[in-house]
Protein backbone atom coordinates (compact mmCIF):
# COMPACT_ATOMS: atom_id res chain seq x y z
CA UNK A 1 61.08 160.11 158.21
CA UNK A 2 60.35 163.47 159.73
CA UNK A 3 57.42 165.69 158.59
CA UNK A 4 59.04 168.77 156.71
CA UNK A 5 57.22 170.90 159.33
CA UNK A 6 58.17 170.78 163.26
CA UNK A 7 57.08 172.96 166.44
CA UNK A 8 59.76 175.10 167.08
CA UNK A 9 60.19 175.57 171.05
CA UNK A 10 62.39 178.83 171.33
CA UNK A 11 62.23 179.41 174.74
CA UNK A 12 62.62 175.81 175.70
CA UNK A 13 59.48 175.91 177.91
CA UNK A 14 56.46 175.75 176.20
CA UNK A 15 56.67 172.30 175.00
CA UNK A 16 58.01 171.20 178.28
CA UNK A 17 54.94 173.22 179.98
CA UNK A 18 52.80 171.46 177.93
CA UNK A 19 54.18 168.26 178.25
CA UNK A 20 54.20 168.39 182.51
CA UNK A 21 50.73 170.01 182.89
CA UNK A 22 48.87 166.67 181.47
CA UNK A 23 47.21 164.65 184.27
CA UNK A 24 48.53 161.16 182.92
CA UNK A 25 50.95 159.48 179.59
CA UNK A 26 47.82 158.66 177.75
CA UNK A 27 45.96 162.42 177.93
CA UNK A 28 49.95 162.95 176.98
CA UNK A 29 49.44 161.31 173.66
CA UNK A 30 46.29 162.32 173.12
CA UNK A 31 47.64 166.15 173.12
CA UNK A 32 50.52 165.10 170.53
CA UNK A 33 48.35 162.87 168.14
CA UNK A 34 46.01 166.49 168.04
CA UNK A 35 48.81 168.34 167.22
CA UNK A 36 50.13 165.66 164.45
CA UNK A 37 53.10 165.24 166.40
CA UNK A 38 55.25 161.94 165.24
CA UNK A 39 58.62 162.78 166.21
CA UNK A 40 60.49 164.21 169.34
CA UNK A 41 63.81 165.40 169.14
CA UNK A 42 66.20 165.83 172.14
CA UNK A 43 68.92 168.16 172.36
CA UNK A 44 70.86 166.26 174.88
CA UNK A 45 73.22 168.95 176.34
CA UNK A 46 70.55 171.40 176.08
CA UNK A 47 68.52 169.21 178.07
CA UNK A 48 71.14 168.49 180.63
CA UNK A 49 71.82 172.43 181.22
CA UNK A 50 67.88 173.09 181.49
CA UNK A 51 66.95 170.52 184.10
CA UNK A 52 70.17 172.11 185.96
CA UNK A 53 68.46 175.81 186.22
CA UNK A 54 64.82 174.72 186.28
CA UNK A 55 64.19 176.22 189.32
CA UNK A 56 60.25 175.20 189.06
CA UNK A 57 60.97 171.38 188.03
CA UNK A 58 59.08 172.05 184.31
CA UNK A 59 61.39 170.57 182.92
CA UNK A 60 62.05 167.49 185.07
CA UNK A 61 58.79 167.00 184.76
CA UNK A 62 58.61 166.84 181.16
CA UNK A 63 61.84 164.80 180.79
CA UNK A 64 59.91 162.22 183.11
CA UNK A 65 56.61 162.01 181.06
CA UNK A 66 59.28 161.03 178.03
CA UNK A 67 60.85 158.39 179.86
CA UNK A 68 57.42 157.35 180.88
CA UNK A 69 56.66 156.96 177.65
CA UNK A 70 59.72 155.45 176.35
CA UNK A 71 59.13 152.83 179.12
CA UNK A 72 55.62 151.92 177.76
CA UNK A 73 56.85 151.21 174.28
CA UNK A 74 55.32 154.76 172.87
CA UNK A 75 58.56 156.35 172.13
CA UNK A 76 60.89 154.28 170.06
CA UNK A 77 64.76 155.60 169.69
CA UNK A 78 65.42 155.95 165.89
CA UNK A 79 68.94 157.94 166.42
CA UNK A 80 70.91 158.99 169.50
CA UNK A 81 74.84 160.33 169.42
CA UNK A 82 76.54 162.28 171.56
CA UNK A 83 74.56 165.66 170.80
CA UNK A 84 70.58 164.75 170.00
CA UNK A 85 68.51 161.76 170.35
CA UNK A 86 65.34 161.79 168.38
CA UNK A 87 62.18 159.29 168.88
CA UNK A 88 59.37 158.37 166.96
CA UNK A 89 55.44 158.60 168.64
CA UNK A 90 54.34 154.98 167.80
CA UNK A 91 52.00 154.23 170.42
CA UNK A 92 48.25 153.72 169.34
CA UNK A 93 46.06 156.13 172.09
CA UNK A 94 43.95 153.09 173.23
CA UNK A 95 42.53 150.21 171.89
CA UNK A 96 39.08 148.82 170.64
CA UNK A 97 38.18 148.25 174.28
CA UNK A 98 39.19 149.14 178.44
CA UNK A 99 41.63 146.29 177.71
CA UNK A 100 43.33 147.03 175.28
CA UNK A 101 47.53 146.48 176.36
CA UNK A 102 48.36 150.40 175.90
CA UNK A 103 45.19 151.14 178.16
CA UNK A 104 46.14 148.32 180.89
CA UNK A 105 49.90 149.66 180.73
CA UNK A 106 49.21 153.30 181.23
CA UNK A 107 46.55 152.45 184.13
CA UNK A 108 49.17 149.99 185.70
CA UNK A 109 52.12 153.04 185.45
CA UNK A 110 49.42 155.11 186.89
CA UNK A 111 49.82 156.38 190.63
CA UNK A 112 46.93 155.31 192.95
């Protein structure tokens, strides 16, 4: 299930901007449960040819934070073929309590 209504990148930066200019995974999810965000979709060629001419590393960096993510449980692979792959957001932001598992992952994925 996808919300009828998605954010629209057009220039293929902005979310990626967004996405790379957060300090850690957690301030990460924070931005994207503000905006309502539940779903991420992943044009895989697109993203292929984009990390190519990234000449700044925006995109790299954004394509990181995902797998970052996907590696702490918070994005969960619901489709993937040759063209797209799309996840789900299904991490809670942080627990009742410092240590809570999400809050001890993202501090142990954290660089010192």
């Amino acid at each position: 299930y996808c919300r009828p209504a998605g954010r629209p990148d057009p220039d293929h930066y902005r979310g990626a901007a967004e996405i790379a200019s957060h300090a850690s995974s957690q301030d990460t999810l924070r931005w994207m449960d503000g905006l309502g965000i539940t779903h991420v979709l992943l044009s895989l060629e697109d993203l292929d040819f984009l990390i190519q001419h990234d000449q700044g590393g925006v995109m790299r960096a954004a394509y990181d934070r995902l797998l970052t993510l996907r590696e702490l449980g918070c994005l969960h692979e619901l489709l993937r073929d040759e063209w797209v792959a799309v996840y789900e957001v299904g991490c809670p932001l942080a627990g009742p309590s410092p240590d809570a598992p999400l809050v001890r992952r993202l501090q142990a994925a954290a660089p010192q």
